[in-house]
Protein backbone atom coordinates (compact mmCIF):
# COMPACT_ATOMS: atom_id res chain seq x y z
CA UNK A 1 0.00 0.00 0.00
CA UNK A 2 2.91 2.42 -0.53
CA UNK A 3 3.01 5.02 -3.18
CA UNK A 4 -0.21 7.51 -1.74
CA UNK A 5 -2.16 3.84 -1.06
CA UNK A 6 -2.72 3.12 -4.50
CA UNK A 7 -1.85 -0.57 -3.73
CA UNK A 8 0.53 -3.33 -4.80
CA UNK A 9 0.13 -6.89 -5.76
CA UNK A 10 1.62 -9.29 -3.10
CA UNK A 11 4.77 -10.84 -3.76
CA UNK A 12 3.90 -14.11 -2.05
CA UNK A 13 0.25 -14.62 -3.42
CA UNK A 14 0.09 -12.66 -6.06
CA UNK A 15 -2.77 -11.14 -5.37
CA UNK A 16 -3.87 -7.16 -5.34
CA UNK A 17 -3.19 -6.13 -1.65
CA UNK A 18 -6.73 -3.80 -2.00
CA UNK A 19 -5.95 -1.38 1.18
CA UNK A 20 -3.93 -1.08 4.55
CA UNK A 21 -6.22 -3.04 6.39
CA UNK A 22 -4.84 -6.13 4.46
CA UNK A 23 -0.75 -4.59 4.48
CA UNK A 24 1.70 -6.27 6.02
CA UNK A 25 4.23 -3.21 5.63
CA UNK A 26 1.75 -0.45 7.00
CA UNK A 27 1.23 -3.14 10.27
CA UNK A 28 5.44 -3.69 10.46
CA UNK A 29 5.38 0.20 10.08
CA UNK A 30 2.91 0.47 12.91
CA UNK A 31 5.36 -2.08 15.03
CA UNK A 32 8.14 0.12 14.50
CA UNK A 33 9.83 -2.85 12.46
CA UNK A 34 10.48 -0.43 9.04
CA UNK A 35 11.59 3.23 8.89
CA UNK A 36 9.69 5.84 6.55
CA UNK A 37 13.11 5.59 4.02
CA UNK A 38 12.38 1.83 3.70
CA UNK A 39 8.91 2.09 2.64
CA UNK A 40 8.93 2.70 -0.96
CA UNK A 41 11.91 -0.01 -1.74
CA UNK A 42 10.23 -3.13 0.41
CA UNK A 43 7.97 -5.46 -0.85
CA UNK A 44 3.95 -5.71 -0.05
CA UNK A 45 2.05 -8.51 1.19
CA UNK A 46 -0.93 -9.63 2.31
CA UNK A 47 -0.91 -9.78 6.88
CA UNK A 48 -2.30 -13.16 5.96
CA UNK A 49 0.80 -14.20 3.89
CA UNK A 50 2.60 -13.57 6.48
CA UNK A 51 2.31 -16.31 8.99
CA UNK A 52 5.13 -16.11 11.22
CA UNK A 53 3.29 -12.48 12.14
CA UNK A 54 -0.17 -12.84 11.68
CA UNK A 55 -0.63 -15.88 14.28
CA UNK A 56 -0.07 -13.06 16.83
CA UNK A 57 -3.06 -11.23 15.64
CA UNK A 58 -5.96 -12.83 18.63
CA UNK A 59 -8.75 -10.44 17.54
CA UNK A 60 -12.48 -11.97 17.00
CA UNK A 61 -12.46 -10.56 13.62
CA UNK A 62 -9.31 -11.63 12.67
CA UNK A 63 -9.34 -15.54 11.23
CA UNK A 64 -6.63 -17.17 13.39
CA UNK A 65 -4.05 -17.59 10.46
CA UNK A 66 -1.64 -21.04 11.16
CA UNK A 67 2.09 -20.88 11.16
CA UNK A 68 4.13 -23.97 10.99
CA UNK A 69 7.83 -24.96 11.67
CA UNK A 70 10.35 -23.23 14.35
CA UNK A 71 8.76 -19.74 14.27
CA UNK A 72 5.34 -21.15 15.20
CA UNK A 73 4.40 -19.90 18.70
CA UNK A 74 3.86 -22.98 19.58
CA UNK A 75 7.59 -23.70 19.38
CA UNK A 76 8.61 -20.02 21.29
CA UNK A 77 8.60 -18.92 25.10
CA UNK A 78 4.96 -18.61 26.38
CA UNK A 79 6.09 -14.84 27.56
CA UNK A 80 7.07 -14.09 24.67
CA UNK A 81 4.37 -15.33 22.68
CA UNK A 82 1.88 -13.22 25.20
CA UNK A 83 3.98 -9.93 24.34
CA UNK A 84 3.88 -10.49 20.96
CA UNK A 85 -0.25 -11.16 20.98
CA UNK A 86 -0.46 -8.09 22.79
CA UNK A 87 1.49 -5.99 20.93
CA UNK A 88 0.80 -7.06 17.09
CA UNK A 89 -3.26 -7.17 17.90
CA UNK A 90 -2.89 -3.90 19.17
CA UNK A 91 -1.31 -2.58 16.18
CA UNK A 92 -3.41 -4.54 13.72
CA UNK A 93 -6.58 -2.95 15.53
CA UNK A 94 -4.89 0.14 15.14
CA UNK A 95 -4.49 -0.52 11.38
CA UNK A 96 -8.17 -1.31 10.87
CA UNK A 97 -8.92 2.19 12.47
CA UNK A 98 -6.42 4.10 10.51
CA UNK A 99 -7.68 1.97 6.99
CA UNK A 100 -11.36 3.16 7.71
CA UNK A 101 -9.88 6.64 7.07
CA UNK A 102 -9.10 6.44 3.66
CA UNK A 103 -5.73 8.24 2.75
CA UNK A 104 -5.67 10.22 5.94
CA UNK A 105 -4.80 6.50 7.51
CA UNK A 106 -2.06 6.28 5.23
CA UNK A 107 -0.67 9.52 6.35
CA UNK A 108 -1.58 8.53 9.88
CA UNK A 109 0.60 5.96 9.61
CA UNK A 110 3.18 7.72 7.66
CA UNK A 111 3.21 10.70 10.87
CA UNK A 112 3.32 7.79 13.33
CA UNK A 113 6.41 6.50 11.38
CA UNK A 114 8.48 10.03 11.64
CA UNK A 115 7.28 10.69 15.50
CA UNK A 116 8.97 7.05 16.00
CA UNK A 117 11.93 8.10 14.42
CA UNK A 118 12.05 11.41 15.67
CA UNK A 119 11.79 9.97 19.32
CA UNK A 120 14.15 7.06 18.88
CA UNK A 121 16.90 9.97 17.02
CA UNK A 122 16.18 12.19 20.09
CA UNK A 123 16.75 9.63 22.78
CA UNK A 124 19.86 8.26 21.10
CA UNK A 125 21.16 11.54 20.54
CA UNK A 126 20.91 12.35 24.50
CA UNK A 127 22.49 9.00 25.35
CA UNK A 128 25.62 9.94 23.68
CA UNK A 129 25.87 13.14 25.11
């Protein structure tokens, strides 16, 4: 959903990724996973074609998506897999509330994305001196 939302095709599916409710690079964004510089040069996809993040999404609206192998959660640290349900449902809910917006959700996003970088420059900045 880069380039002013007008929407990519998903690099593992193949399918048209229709808006940011479905992006798996506006919900990294929102997880502070991606800086804004990255977003035009990474590839889209689908949350749901992304297993290994989407089984952290425990929302009733969400349709539990299965991941298999050593990054299922079934094969990680029970604390950690609580963190991460917290913290990736959050930002997915987040997402659905910024996608209901239109293209002020992209910029939401976008604004959220330099205040993160503007906090994390800031605090690294006074830590050196």
């Amino acid at each position: 959903m880069k380039k002013c939302d007008e929407g990519y095709f998903c690099y593992s599916c193949k399918q048209y990724v229709e808006n940011i409710s479905e992006s798996d690079l506006y919900l990294r964004a929102l997880l502070g996973e991606i800086r804004i510089e990255e977003l035009p040069s990474l590839p889209e996809r689908h949350i749901r074609c992304h297993p290994e993040l989407a089984q952290f999404i425990m929302h009733q609206t969400f349709l539990p998506i299965p991941c298999s192998g050593p990054f299922s959660k079934h094969n990680l640290d029970s604390g950690y897999v609580s963190e991460m349900e917290k913290k990736v449902t959050t930002a997915w809910v987040k997402l659905q509330n910024l996608a209901q917006q239109g293209e002020n959700g992209v910029e939401a996003v976008i604004s959220e994305m330099n205040s993160a970088f503007i906090q994390v420059s800031q605090t690294t900045k006074d830590s050196i001196g």
